[in-house]
Protein backbone atom coordinates (compact mmCIF):
# COMPACT_ATOMS: atom_id res chain seq x y z
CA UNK A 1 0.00 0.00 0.00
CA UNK A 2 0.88 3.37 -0.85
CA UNK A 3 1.85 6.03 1.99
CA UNK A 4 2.48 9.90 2.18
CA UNK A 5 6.15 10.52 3.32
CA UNK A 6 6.62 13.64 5.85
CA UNK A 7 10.16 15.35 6.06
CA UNK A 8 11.57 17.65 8.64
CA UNK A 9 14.97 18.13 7.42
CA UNK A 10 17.82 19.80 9.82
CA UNK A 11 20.28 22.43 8.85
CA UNK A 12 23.44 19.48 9.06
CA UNK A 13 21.00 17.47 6.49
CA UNK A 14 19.89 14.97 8.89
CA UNK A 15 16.08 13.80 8.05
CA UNK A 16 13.38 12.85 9.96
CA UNK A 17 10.72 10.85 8.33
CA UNK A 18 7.08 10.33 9.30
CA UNK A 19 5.07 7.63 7.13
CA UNK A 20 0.86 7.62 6.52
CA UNK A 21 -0.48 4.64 5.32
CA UNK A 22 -1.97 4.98 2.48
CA UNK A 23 -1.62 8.05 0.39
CA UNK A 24 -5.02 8.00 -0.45
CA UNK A 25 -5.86 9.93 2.54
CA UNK A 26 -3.32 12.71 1.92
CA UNK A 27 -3.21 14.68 -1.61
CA UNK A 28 -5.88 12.38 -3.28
CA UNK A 29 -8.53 12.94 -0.45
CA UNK A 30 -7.63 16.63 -0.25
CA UNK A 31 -8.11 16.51 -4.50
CA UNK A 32 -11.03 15.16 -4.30
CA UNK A 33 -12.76 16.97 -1.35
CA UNK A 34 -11.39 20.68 -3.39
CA UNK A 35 -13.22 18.94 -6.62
CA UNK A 36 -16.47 18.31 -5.08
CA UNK A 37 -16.51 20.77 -2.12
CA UNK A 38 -15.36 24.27 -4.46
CA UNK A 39 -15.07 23.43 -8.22
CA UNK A 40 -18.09 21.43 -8.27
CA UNK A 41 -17.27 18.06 -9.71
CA UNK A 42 -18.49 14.38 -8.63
CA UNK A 43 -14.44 13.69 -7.93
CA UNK A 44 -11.25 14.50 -8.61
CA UNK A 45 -10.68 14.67 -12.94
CA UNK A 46 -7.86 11.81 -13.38
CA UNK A 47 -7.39 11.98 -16.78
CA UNK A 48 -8.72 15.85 -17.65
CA UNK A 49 -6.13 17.79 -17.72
CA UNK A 50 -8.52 21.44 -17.92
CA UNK A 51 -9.98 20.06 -15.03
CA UNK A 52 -7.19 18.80 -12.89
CA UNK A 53 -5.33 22.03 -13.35
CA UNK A 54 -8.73 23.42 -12.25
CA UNK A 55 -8.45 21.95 -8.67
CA UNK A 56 -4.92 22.11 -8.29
CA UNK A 57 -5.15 25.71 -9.22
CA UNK A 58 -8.51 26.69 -7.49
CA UNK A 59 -7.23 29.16 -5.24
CA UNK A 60 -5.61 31.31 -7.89
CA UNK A 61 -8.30 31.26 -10.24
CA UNK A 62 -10.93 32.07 -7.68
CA UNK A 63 -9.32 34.12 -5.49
CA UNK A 64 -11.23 35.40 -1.68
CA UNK A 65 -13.39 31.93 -2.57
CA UNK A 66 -11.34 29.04 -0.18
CA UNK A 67 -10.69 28.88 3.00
CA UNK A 68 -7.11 29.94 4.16
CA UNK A 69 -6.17 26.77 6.00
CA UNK A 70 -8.00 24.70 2.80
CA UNK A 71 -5.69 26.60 0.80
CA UNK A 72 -2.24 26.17 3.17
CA UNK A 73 -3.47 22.12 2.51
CA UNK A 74 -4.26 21.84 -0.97
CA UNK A 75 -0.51 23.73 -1.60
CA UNK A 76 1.45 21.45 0.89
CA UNK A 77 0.15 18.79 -1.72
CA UNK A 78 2.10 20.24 -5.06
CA UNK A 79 5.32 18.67 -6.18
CA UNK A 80 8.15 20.63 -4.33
CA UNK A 81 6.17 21.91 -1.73
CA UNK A 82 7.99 22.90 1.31
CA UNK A 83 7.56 25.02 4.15
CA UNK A 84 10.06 27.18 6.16
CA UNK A 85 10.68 26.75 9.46
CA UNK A 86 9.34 29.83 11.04
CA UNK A 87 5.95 28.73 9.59
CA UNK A 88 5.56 25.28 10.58
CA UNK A 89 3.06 26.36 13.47
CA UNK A 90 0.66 28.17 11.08
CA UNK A 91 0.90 24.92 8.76
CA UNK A 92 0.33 22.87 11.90
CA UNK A 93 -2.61 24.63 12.74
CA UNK A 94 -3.94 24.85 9.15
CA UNK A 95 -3.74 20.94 8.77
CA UNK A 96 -5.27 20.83 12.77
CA UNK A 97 -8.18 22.89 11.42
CA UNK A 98 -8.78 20.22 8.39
CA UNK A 99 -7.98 17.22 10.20
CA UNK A 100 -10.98 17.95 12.36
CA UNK A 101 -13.19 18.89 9.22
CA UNK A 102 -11.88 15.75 7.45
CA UNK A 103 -11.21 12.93 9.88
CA UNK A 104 -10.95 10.52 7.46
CA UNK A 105 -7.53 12.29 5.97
CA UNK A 106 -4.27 12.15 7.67
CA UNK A 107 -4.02 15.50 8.38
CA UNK A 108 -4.47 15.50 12.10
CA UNK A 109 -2.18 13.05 12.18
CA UNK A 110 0.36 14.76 10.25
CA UNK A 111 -0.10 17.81 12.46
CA UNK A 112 0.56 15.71 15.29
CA UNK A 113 3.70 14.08 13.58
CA UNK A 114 5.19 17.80 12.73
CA UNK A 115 5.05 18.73 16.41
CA UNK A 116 6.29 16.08 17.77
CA UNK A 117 9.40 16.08 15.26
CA UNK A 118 9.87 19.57 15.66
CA UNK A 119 9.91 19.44 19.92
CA UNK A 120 12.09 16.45 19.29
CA UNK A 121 14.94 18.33 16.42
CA UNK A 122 14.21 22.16 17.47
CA UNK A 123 13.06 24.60 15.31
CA UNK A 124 16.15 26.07 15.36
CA UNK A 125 17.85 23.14 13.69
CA UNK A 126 15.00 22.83 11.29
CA UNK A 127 15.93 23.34 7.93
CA UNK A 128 12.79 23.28 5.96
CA UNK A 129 9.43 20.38 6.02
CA UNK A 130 8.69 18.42 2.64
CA UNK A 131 6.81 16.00 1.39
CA UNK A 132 6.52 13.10 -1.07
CA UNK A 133 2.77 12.64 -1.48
CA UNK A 134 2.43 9.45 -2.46
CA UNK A 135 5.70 6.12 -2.03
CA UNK A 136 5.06 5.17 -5.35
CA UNK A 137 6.92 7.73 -7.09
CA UNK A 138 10.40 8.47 -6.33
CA UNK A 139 10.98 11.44 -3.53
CA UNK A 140 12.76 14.56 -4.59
CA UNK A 141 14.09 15.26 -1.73
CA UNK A 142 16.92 12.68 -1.65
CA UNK A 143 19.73 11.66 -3.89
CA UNK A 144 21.97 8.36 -3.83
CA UNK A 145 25.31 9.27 -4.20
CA UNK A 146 27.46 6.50 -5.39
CA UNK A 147 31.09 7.69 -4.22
CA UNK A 148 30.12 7.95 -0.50
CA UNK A 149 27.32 4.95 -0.41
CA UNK A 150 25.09 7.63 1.26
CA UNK A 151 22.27 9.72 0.66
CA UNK A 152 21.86 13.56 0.07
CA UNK A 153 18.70 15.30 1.51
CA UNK A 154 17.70 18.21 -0.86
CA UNK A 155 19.53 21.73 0.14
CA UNK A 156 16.59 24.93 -0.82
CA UNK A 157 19.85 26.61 -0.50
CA UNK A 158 21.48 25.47 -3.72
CA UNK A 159 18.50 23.99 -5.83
CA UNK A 160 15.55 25.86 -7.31
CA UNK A 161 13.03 22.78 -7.40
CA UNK A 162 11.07 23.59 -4.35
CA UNK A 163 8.60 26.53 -3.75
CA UNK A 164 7.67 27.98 -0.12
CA UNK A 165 4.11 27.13 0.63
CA UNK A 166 3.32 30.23 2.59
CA UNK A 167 5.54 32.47 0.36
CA UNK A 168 3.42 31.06 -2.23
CA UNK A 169 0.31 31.66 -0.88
CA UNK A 170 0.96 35.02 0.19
CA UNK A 171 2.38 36.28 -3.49
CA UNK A 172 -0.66 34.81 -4.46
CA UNK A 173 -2.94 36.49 -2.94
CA UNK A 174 -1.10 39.74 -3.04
CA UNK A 175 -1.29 39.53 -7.31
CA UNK A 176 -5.28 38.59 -7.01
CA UNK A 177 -5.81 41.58 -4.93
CA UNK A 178 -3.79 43.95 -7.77
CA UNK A 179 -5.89 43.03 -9.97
């Protein structure tokens, strides 16, 4: 069964990995409940592309319309998403609020999980919190490297792969207001 991988990575590149059985309760269930609850479909589009980029995309198209913790949820599902560590109580409380909307996610329980990681590292070894939504894909936030026989956790520092969640968010709404 597929699961939803959780990564608090420290600032020496040390991880700390949380697991969710199945990733159906992560991204998918948070696609599907954005399909039906805001865009109006019967589920999430798997093969329309219009309509997938509809969901994924919801808050920017319909800007004011979401929730903000819906919103903080539906981004931490996007490849690359990651979230700085100043932030991580505002994405705990965001995932908190939907947990308790949505009990039959994983949310609450990855709330839970980022607390308790980040009481057990310290925020201020906390480099940055990731995710690979669902175990079967590959994660993008670790490379093999053959010389050493050891893995390399992904550095925000010196790749341009990831985006910031709330920096995201917040140049997001920012641009919709402009307009």
């Amino acid at each position: 069964m597929s699961c939803t991988e959780l990564y608090l990575v420290t600032k020496d590149k040390n991880c700390n990995c949380e697991e969710f059985k199945n990733a159906f309760r992560g991204a998918m269930y948070v696609w599907n409940d954005i399909a039906r609850r805001y865009a109006g479909y019967d589920h999430f589009p798997h093969f329309e592309c219009d309509e997938q980029m509809e969901v994924w995309n919801y808050y920017t198209r319909h800007p004011g319309v979401m929730k903000p913790h819906d919103m903080i949820v539906l981004a931490s599902t996007m490849d690359y998403a990651t979230v700085e560590p100043h932030r991580w109580k505002d994405l705990v409380e965001a995932f908190k609020q939907y947990g308790e909307e949505h009990p039959n996610s994983n949310y609450s329980e990855q709330a839970e999980a980022i607390e308790g990681l980040v009481e057990l590292i310290g925020i201020e070894n906390l480099s940055y919190i990731a995710w690979n939504q669902t175990s079967v894909n590959s994660f993008w936030g670790v490379d093999y490297v053959e010389e050493t026989d050891e893995f390399e956790y992904y550095d925000p520092d010196c790749s341009q792969k990831h985006f910031w969640v709330f920096k995201h968010l917040e140049d997001t709404v920012s641009e919709t207001s402009d307009e």
